[in-house]
PDB file of N, CA and C in Angstrom:
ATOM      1  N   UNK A   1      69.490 -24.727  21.752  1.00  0.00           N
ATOM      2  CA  UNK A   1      68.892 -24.051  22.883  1.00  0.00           C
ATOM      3  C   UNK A   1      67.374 -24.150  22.756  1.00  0.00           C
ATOM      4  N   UNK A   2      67.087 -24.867  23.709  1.00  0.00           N
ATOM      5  CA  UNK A   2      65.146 -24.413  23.696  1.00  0.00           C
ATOM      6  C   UNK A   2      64.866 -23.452  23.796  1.00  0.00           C
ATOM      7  N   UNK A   3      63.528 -23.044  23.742  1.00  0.00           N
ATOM      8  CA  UNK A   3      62.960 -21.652  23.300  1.00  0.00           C
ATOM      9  C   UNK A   3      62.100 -21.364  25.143  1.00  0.00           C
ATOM     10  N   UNK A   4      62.194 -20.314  25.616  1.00  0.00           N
ATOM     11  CA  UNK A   4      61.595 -20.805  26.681  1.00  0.00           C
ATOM     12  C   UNK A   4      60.038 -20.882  26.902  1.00  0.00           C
ATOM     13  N   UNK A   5      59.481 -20.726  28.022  1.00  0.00           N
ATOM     14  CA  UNK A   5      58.137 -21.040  28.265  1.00  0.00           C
ATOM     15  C   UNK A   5      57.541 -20.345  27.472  1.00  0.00           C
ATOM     16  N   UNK A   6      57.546 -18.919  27.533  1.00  0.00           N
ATOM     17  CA  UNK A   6      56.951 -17.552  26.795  1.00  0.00           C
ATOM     18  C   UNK A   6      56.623 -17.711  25.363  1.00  0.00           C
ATOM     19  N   UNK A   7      58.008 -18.178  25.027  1.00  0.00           N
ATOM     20  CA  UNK A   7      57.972 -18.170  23.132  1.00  0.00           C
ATOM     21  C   UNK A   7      57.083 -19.336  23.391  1.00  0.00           C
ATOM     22  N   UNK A   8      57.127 -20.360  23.778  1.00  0.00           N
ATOM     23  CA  UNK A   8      56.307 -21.797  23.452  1.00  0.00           C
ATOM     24  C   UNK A   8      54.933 -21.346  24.118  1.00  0.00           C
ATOM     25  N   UNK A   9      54.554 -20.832  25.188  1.00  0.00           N
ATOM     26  CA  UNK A   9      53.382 -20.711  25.382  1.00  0.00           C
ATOM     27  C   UNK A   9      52.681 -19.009  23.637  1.00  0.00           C
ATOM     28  N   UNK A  10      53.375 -18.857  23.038  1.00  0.00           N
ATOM     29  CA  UNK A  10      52.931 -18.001  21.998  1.00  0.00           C
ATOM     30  C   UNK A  10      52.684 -18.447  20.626  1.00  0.00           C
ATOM     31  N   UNK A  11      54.250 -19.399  20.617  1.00  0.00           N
ATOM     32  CA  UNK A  11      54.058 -20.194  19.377  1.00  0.00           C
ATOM     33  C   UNK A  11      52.282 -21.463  19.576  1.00  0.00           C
ATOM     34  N   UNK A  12      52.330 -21.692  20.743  1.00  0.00           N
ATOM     35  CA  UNK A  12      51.077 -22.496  20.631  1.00  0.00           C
ATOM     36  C   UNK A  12      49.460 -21.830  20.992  1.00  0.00           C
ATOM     37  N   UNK A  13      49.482 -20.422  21.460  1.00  0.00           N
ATOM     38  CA  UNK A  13      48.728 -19.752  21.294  1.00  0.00           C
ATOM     39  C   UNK A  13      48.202 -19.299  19.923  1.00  0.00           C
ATOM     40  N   UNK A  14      49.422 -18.975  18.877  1.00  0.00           N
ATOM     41  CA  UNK A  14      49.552 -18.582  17.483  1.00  0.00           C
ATOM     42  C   UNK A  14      48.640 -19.739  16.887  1.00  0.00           C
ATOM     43  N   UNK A  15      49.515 -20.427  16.786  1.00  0.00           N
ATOM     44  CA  UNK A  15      49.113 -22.115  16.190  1.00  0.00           C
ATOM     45  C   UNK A  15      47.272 -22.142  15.974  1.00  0.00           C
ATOM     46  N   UNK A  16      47.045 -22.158  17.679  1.00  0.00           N
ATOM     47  CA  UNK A  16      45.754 -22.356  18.133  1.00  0.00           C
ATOM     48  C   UNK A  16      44.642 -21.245  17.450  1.00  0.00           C
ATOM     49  N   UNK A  17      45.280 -19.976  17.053  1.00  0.00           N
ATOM     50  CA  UNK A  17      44.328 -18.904  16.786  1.00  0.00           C
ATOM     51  C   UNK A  17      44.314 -19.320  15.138  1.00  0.00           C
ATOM     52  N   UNK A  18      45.229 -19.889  14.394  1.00  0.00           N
ATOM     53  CA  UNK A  18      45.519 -20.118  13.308  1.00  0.00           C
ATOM     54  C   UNK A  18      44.498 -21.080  12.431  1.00  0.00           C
ATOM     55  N   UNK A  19      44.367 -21.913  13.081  1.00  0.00           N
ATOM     56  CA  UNK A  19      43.546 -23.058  12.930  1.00  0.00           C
ATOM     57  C   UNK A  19      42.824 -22.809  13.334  1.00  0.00           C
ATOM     58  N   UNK A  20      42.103 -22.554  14.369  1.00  0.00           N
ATOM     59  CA  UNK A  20      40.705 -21.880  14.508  1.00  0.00           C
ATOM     60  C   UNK A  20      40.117 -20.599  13.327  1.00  0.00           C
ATOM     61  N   UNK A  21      40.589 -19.930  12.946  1.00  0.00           N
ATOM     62  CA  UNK A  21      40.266 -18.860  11.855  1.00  0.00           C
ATOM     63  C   UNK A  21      39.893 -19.685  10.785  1.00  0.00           C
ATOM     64  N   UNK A  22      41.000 -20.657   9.937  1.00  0.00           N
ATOM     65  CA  UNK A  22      41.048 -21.353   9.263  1.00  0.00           C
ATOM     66  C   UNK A  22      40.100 -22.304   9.614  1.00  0.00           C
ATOM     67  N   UNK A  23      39.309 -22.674  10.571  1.00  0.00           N
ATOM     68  CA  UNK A  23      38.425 -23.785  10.510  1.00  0.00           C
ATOM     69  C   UNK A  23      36.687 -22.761  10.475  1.00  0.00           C
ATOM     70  N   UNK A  24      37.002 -21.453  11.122  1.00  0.00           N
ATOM     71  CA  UNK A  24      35.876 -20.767  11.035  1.00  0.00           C
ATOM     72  C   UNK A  24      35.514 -20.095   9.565  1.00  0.00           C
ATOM     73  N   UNK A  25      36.628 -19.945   8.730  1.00  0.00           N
ATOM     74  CA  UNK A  25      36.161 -19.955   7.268  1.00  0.00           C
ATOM     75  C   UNK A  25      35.352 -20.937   6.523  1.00  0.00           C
ATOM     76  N   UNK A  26      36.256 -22.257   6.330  1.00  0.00           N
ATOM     77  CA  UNK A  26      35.270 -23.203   6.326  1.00  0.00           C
ATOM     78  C   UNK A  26      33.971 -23.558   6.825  1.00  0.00           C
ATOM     79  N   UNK A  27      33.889 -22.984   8.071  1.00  0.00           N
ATOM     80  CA  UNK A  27      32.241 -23.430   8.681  1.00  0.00           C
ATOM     81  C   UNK A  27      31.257 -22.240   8.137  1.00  0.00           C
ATOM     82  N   UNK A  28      32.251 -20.889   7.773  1.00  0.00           N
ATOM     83  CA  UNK A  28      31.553 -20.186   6.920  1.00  0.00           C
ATOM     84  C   UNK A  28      30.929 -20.186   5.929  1.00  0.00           C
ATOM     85  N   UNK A  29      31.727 -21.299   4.868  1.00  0.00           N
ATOM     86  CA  UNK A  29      31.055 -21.187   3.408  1.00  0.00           C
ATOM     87  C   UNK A  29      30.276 -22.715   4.375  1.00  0.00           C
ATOM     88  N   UNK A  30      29.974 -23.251   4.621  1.00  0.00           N
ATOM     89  CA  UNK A  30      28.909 -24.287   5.099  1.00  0.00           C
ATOM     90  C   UNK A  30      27.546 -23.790   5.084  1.00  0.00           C
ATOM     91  N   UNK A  31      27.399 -22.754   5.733  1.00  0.00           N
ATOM     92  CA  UNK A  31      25.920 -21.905   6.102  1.00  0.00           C
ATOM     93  C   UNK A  31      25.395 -22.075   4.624  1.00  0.00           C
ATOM     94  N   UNK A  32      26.036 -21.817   3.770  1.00  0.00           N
ATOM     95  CA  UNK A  32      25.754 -21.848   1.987  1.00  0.00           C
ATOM     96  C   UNK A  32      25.005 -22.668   1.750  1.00  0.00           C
ATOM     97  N   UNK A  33      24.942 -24.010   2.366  1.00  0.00           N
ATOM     98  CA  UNK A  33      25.169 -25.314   1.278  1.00  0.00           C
ATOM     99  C   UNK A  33      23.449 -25.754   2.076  1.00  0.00           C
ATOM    100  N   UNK A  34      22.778 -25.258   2.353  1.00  0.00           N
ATOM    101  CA  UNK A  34      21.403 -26.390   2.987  1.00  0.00           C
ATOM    102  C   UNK A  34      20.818 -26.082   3.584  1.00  0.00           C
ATOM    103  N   UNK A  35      21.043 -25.146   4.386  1.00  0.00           N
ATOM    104  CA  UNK A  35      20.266 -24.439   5.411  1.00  0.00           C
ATOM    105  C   UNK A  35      20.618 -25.187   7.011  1.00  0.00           C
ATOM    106  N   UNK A  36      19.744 -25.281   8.361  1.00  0.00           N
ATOM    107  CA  UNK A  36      20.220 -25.592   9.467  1.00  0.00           C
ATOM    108  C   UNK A  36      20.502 -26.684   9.350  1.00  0.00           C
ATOM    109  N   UNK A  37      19.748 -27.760   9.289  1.00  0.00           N
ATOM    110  CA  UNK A  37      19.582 -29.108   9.362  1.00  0.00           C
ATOM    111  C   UNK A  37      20.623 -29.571   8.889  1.00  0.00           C
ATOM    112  N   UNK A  38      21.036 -29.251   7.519  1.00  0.00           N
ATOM    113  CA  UNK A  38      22.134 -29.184   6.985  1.00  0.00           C
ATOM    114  C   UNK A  38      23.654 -29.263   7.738  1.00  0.00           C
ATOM    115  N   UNK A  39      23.671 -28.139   8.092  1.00  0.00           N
ATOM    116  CA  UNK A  39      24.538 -27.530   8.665  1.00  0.00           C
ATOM    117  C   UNK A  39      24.735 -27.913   9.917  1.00  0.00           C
ATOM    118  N   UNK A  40      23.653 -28.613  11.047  1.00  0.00           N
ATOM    119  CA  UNK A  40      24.224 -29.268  11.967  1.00  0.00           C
ATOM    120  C   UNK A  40      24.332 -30.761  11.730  1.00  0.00           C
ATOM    121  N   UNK A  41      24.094 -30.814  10.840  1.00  0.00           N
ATOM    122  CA  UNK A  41      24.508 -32.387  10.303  1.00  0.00           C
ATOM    123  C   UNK A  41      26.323 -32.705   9.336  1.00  0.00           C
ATOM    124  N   UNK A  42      26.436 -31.675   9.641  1.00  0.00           N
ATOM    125  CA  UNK A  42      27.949 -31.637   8.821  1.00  0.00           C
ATOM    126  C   UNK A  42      28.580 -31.554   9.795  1.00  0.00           C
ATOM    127  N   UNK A  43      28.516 -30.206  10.782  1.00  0.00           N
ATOM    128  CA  UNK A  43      29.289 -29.937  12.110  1.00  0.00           C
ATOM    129  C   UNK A  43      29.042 -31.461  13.110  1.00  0.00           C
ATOM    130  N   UNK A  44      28.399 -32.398  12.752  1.00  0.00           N
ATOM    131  CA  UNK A  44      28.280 -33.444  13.521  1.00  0.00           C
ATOM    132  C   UNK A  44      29.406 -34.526  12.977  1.00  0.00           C
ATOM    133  N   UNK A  45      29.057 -35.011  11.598  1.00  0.00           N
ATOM    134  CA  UNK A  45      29.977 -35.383  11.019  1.00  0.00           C
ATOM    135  C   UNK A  45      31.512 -34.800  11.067  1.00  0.00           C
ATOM    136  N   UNK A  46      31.761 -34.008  10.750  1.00  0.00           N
ATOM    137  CA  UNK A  46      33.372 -33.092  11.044  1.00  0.00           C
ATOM    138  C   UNK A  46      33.690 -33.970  12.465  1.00  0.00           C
ATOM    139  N   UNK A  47      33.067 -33.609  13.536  1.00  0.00           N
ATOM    140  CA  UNK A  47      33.259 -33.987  15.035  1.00  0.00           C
ATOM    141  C   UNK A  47      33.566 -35.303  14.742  1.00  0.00           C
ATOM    142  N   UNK A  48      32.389 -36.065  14.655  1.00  0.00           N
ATOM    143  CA  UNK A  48      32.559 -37.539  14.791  1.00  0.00           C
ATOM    144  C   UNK A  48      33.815 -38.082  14.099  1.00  0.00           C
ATOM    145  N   UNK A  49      34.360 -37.476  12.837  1.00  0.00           N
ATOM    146  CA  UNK A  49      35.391 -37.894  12.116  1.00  0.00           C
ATOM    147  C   UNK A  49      36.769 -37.574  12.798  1.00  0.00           C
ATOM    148  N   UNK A  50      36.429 -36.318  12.799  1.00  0.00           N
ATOM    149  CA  UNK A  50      38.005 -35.615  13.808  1.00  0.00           C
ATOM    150  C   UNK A  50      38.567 -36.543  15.077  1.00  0.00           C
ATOM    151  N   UNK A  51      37.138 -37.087  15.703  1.00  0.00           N
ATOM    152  CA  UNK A  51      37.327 -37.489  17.362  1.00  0.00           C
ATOM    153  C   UNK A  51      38.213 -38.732  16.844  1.00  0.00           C
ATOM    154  N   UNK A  52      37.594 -39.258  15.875  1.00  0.00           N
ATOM    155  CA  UNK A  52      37.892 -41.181  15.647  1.00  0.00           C
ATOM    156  C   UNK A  52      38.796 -41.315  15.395  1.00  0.00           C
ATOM    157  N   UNK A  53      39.317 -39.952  14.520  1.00  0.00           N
ATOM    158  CA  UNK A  53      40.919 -40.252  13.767  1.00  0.00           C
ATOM    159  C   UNK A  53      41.546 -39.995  14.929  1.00  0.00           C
ATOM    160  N   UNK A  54      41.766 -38.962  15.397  1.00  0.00           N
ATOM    161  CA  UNK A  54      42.484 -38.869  16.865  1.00  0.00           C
ATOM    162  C   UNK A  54      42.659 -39.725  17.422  1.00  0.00           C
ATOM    163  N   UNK A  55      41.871 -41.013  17.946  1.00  0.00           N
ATOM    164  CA  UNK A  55      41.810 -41.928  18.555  1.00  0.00           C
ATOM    165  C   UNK A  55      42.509 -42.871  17.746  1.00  0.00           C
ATOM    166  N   UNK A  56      42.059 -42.892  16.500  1.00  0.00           N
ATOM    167  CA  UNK A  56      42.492 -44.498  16.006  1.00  0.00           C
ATOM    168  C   UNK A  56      43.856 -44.002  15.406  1.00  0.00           C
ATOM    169  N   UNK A  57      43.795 -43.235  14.600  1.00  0.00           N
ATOM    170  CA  UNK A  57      44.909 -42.485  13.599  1.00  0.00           C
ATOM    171  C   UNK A  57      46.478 -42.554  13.905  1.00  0.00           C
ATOM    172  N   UNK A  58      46.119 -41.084  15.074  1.00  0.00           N
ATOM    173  CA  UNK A  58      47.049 -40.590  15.948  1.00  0.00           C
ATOM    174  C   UNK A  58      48.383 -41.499  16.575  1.00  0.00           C
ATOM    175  N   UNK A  59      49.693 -40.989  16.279  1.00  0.00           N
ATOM    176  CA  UNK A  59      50.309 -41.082  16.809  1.00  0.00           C
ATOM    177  C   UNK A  59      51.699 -41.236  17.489  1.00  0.00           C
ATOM    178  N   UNK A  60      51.650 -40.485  18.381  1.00  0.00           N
ATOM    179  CA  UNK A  60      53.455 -39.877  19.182  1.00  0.00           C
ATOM    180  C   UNK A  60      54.501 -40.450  19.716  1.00  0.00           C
ATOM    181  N   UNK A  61      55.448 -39.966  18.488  1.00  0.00           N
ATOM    182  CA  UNK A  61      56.608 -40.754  19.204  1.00  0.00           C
ATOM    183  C   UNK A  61      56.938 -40.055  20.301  1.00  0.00           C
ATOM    184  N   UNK A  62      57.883 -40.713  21.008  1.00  0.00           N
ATOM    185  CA  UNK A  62      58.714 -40.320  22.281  1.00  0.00           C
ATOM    186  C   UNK A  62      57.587 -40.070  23.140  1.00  0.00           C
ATOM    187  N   UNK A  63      56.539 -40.838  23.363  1.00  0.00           N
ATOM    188  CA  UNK A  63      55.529 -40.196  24.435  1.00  0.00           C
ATOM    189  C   UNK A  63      55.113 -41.502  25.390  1.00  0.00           C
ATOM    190  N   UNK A  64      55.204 -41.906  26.531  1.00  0.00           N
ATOM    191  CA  UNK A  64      54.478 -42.925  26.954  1.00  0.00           C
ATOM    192  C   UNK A  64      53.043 -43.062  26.853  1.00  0.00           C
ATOM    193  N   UNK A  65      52.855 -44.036  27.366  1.00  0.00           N
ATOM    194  CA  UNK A  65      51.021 -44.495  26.878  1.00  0.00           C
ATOM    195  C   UNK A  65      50.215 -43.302  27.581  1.00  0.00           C
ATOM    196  N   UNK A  66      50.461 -43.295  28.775  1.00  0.00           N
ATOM    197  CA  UNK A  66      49.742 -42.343  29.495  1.00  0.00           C
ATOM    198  C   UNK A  66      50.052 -40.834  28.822  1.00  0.00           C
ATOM    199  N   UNK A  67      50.533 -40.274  28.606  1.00  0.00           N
ATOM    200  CA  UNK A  67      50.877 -39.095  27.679  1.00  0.00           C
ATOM    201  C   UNK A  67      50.174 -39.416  26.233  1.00  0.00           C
ATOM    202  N   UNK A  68      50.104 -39.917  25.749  1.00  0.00           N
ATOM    203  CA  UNK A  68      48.998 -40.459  24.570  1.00  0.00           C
ATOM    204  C   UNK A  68      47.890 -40.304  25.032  1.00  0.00           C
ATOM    205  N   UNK A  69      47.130 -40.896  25.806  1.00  0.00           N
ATOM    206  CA  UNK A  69      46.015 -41.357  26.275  1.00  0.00           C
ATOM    207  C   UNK A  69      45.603 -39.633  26.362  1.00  0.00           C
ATOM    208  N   UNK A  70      45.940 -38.960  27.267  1.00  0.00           N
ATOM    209  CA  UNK A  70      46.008 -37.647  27.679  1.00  0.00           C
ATOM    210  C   UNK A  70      45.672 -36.840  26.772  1.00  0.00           C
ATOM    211  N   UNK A  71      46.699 -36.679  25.541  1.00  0.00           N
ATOM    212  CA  UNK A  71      46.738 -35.746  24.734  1.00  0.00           C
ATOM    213  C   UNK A  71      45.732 -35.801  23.867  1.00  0.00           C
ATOM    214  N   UNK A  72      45.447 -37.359  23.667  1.00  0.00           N
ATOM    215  CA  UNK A  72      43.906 -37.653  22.516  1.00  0.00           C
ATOM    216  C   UNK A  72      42.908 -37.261  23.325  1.00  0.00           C
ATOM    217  N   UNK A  73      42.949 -37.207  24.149  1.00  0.00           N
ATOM    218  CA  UNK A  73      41.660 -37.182  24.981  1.00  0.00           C
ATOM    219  C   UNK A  73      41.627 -35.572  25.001  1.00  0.00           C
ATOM    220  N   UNK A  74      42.615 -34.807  25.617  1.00  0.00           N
ATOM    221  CA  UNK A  74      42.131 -33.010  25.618  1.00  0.00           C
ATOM    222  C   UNK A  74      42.379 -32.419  23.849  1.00  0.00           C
ATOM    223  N   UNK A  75      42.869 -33.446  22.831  1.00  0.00           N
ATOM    224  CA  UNK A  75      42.462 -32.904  21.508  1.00  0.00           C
ATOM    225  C   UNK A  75      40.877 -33.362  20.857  1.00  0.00           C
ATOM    226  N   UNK A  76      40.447 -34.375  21.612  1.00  0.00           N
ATOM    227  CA  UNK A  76      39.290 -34.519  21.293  1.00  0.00           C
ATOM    228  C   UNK A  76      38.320 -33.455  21.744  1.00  0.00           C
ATOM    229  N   UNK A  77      38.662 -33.460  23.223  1.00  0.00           N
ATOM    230  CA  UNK A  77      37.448 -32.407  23.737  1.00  0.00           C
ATOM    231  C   UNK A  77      37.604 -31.130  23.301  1.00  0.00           C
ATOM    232  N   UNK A  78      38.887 -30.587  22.915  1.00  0.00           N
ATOM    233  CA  UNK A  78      39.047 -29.229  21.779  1.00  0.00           C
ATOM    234  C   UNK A  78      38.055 -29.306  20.380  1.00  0.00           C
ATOM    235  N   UNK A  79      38.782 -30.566  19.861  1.00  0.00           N
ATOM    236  CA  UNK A  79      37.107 -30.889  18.855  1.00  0.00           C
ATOM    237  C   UNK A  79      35.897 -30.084  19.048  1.00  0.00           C
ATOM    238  N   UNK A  80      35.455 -31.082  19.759  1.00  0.00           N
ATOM    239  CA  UNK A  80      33.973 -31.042  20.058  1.00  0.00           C
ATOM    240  C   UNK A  80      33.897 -29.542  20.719  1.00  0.00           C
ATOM    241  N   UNK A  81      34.832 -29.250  22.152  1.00  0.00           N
ATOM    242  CA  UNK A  81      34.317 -27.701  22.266  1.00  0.00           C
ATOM    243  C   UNK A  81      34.506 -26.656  21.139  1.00  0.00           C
ATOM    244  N   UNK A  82      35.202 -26.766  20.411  1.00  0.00           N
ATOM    245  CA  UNK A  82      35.289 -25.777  19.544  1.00  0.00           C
ATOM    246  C   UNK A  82      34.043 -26.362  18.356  1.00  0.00           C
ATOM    247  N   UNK A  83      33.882 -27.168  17.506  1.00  0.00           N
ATOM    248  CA  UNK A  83      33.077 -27.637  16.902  1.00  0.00           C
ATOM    249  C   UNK A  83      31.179 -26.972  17.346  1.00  0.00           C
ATOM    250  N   UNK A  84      31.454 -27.556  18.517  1.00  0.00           N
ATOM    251  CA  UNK A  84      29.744 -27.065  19.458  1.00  0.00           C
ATOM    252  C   UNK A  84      29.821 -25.665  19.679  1.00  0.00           C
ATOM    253  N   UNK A  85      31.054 -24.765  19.312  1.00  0.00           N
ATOM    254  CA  UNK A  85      30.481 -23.570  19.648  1.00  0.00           C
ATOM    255  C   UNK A  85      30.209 -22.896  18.584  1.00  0.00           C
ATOM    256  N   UNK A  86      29.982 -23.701  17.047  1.00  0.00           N
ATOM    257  CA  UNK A  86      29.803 -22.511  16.125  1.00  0.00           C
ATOM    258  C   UNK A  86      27.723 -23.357  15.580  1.00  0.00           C
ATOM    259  N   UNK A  87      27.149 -22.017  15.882  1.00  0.00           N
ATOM    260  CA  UNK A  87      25.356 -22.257  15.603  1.00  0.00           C
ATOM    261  C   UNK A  87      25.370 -21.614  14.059  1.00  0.00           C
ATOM    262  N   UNK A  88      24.138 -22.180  13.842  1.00  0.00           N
ATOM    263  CA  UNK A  88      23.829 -21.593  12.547  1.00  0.00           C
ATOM    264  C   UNK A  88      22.800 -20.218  13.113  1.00  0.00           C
ATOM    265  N   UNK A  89      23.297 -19.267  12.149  1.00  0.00           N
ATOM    266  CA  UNK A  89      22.827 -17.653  12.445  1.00  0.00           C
ATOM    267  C   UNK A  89      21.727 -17.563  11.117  1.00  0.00           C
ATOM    268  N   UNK A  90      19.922 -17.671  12.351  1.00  0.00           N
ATOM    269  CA  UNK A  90      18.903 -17.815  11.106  1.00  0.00           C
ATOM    270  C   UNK A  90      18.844 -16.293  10.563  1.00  0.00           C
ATOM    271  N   UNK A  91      19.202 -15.306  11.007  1.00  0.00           N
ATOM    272  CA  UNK A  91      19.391 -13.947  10.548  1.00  0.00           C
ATOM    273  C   UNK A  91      19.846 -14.027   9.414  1.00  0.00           C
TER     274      UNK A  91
END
């Protein structure tokens, strides 16, 4: 039996809050290591690496091309929007 919309729209809400926490720890101990310059030079790198593997790496069975194409493309821009929204706090 599939699970219906509800549970799947939660299980991937979950997921999503999961990995985000877990990626905002990490960008936490970063602030540590150099100061800004530093630090937006890593969050650049992370991006650039994340996007490429997605692209080149990636990839789904049972999915046609166009469903590929799609999914790399709105996991990339999750990347980068989530990536671009964490600044270094000069406080």
């Amino acid at each position: 039996m599939a699970p219906d919309m509800n549970e799947l729209q939660v299980i991937n809400t979950s997921w999503q809050i999961a990995i985000q926490e877990i990626l905002r720890m990490v960008i936490r101990d970063m602030y540590h290591a150099g100061g800004e310059a530093n630090f937006k030079a890593q969050i650049k790198r992370i991006e650039e690496a994340a996007v490429d593997s997605i692209y080149t790496d990636l990839r789904l069975r049972g999915t046609n091309e166009w469903t590929e194409v799609l999914v790399k493309e709105r996991a990339s821009n999750f990347v980068t929007s989530l990536l671009t929204s964490f600044t270094y706090d000069r406080a």
